[in-house]
Protein backbone atom coordinates (compact mmCIF):
# COMPACT_ATOMS: atom_id res chain seq x y z
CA UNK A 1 77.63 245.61 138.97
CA UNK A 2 80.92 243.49 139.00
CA UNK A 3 82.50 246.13 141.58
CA UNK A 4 78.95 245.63 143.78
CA UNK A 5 79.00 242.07 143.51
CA UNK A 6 82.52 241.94 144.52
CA UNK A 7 82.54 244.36 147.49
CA UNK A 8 79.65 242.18 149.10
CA UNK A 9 82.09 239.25 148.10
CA UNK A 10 84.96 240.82 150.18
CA UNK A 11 83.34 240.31 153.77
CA UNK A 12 81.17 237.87 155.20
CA UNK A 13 78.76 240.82 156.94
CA UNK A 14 78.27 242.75 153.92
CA UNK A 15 76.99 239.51 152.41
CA UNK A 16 74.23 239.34 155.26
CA UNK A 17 73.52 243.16 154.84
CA UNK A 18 72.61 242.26 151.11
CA UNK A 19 69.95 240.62 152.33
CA UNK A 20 68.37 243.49 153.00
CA UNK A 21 68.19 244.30 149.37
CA UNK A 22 66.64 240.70 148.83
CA UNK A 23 63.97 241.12 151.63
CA UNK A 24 62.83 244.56 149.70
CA UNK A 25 62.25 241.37 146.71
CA UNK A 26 59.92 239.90 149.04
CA UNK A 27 58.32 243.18 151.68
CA UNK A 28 56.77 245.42 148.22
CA UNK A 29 55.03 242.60 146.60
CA UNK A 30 53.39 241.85 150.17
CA UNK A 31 52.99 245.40 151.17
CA UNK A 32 51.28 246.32 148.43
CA UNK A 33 48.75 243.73 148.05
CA UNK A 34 48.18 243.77 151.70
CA UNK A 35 50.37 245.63 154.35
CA UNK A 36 54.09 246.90 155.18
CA UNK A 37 54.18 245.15 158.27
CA UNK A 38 52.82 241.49 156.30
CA UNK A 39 55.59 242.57 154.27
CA UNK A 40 57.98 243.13 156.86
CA UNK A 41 56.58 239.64 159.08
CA UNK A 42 57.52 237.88 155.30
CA UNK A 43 60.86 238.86 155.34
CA UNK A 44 61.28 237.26 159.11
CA UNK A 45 59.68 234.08 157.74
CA UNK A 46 61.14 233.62 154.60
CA UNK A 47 65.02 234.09 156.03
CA UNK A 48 63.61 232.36 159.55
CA UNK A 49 62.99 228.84 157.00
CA UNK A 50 65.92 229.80 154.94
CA UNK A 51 68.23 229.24 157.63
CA UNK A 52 66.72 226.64 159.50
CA UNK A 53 66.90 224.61 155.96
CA UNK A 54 70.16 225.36 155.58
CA UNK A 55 70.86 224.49 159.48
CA UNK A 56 68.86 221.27 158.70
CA UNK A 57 71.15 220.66 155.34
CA UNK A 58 74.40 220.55 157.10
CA UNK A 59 73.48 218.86 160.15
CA UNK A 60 71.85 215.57 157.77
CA UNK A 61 74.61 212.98 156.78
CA UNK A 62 74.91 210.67 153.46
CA UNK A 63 71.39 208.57 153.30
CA UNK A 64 70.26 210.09 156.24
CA UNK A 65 66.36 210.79 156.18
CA UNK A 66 64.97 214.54 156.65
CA UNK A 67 63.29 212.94 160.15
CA UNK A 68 65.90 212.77 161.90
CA UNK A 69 67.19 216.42 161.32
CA UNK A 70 63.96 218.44 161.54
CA UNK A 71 64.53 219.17 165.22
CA UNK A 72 68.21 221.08 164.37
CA UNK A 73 68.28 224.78 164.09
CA UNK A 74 64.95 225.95 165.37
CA UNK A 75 65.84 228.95 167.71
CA UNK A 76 68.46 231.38 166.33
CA UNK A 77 70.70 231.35 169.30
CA UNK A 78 71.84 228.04 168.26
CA UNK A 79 72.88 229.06 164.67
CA UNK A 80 76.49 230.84 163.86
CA UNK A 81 76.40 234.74 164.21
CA UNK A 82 76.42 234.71 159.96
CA UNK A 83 73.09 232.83 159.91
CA UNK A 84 71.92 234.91 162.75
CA UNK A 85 72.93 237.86 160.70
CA UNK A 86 71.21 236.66 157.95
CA UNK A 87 68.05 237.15 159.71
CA UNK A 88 68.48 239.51 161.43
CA UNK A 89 70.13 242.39 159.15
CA UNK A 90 66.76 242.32 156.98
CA UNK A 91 64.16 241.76 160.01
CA UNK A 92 65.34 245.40 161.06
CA UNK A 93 65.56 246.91 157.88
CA UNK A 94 62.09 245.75 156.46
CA UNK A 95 60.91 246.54 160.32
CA UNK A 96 62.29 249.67 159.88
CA UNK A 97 60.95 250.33 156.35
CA UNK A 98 57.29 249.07 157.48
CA UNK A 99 56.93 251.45 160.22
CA UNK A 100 58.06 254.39 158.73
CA UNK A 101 55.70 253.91 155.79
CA UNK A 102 53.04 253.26 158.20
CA UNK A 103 54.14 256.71 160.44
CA UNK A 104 54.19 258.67 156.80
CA UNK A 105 50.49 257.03 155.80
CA UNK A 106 49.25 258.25 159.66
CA UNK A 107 50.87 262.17 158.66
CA UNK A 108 48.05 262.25 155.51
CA UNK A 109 45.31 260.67 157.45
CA UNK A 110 42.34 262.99 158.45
């Protein structure tokens, strides 16, 4: 696990493409109580908020109030190409996983 852990160290990418493992934390709970594609639409969300917060986070100042920050970091072409990464790396893969699963469900269907 050490040698994992410190390959995705060694490079800022792989770091977003281990997010992909993470989403998979979030897409089989979801997909199994209700769909793949909830599961997939999740993922977006939950790394969608996760940036923005962190966007949000970096842009306050000392004894600054959350108001005056909640408009920063709302569209992804505004955030670095990490962040956008970030999102984007597990949107396809749990996209990806989602539709195949629903493509292999249509194969059994009658």
């Amino acid at each position: 696990m050490k040698r994992l852990l410190a390959w995705i160290a060694a490079a800022r990418w792989r770091l977003s493409l281990s997010h992909c493992i993470e989403g998979l934390l979030i897409q089989i709970p979801l997909g199994l109580l209700i769909d793949f594609r909830v599961g997939a639409l999740g993922v977006v969300v939950w790394y969608w908020s996760r940036k923005k917060l962190e966007i949000e986070r970096d842009a306050k100042t000392s004894g600054q109030s959350d108001a005056t920050v909640w408009t920063v970091g709302w569209f992804p072409w505004t955030w670095d190409p990490y962040k956008l990464l970030d999102l984007v790396l597990p949107a396809i893969s749990s996209s990806l996983i989602g539709a195949a699963l629903l493509s292999w469900r249509g194969l059994f269907r009658l």
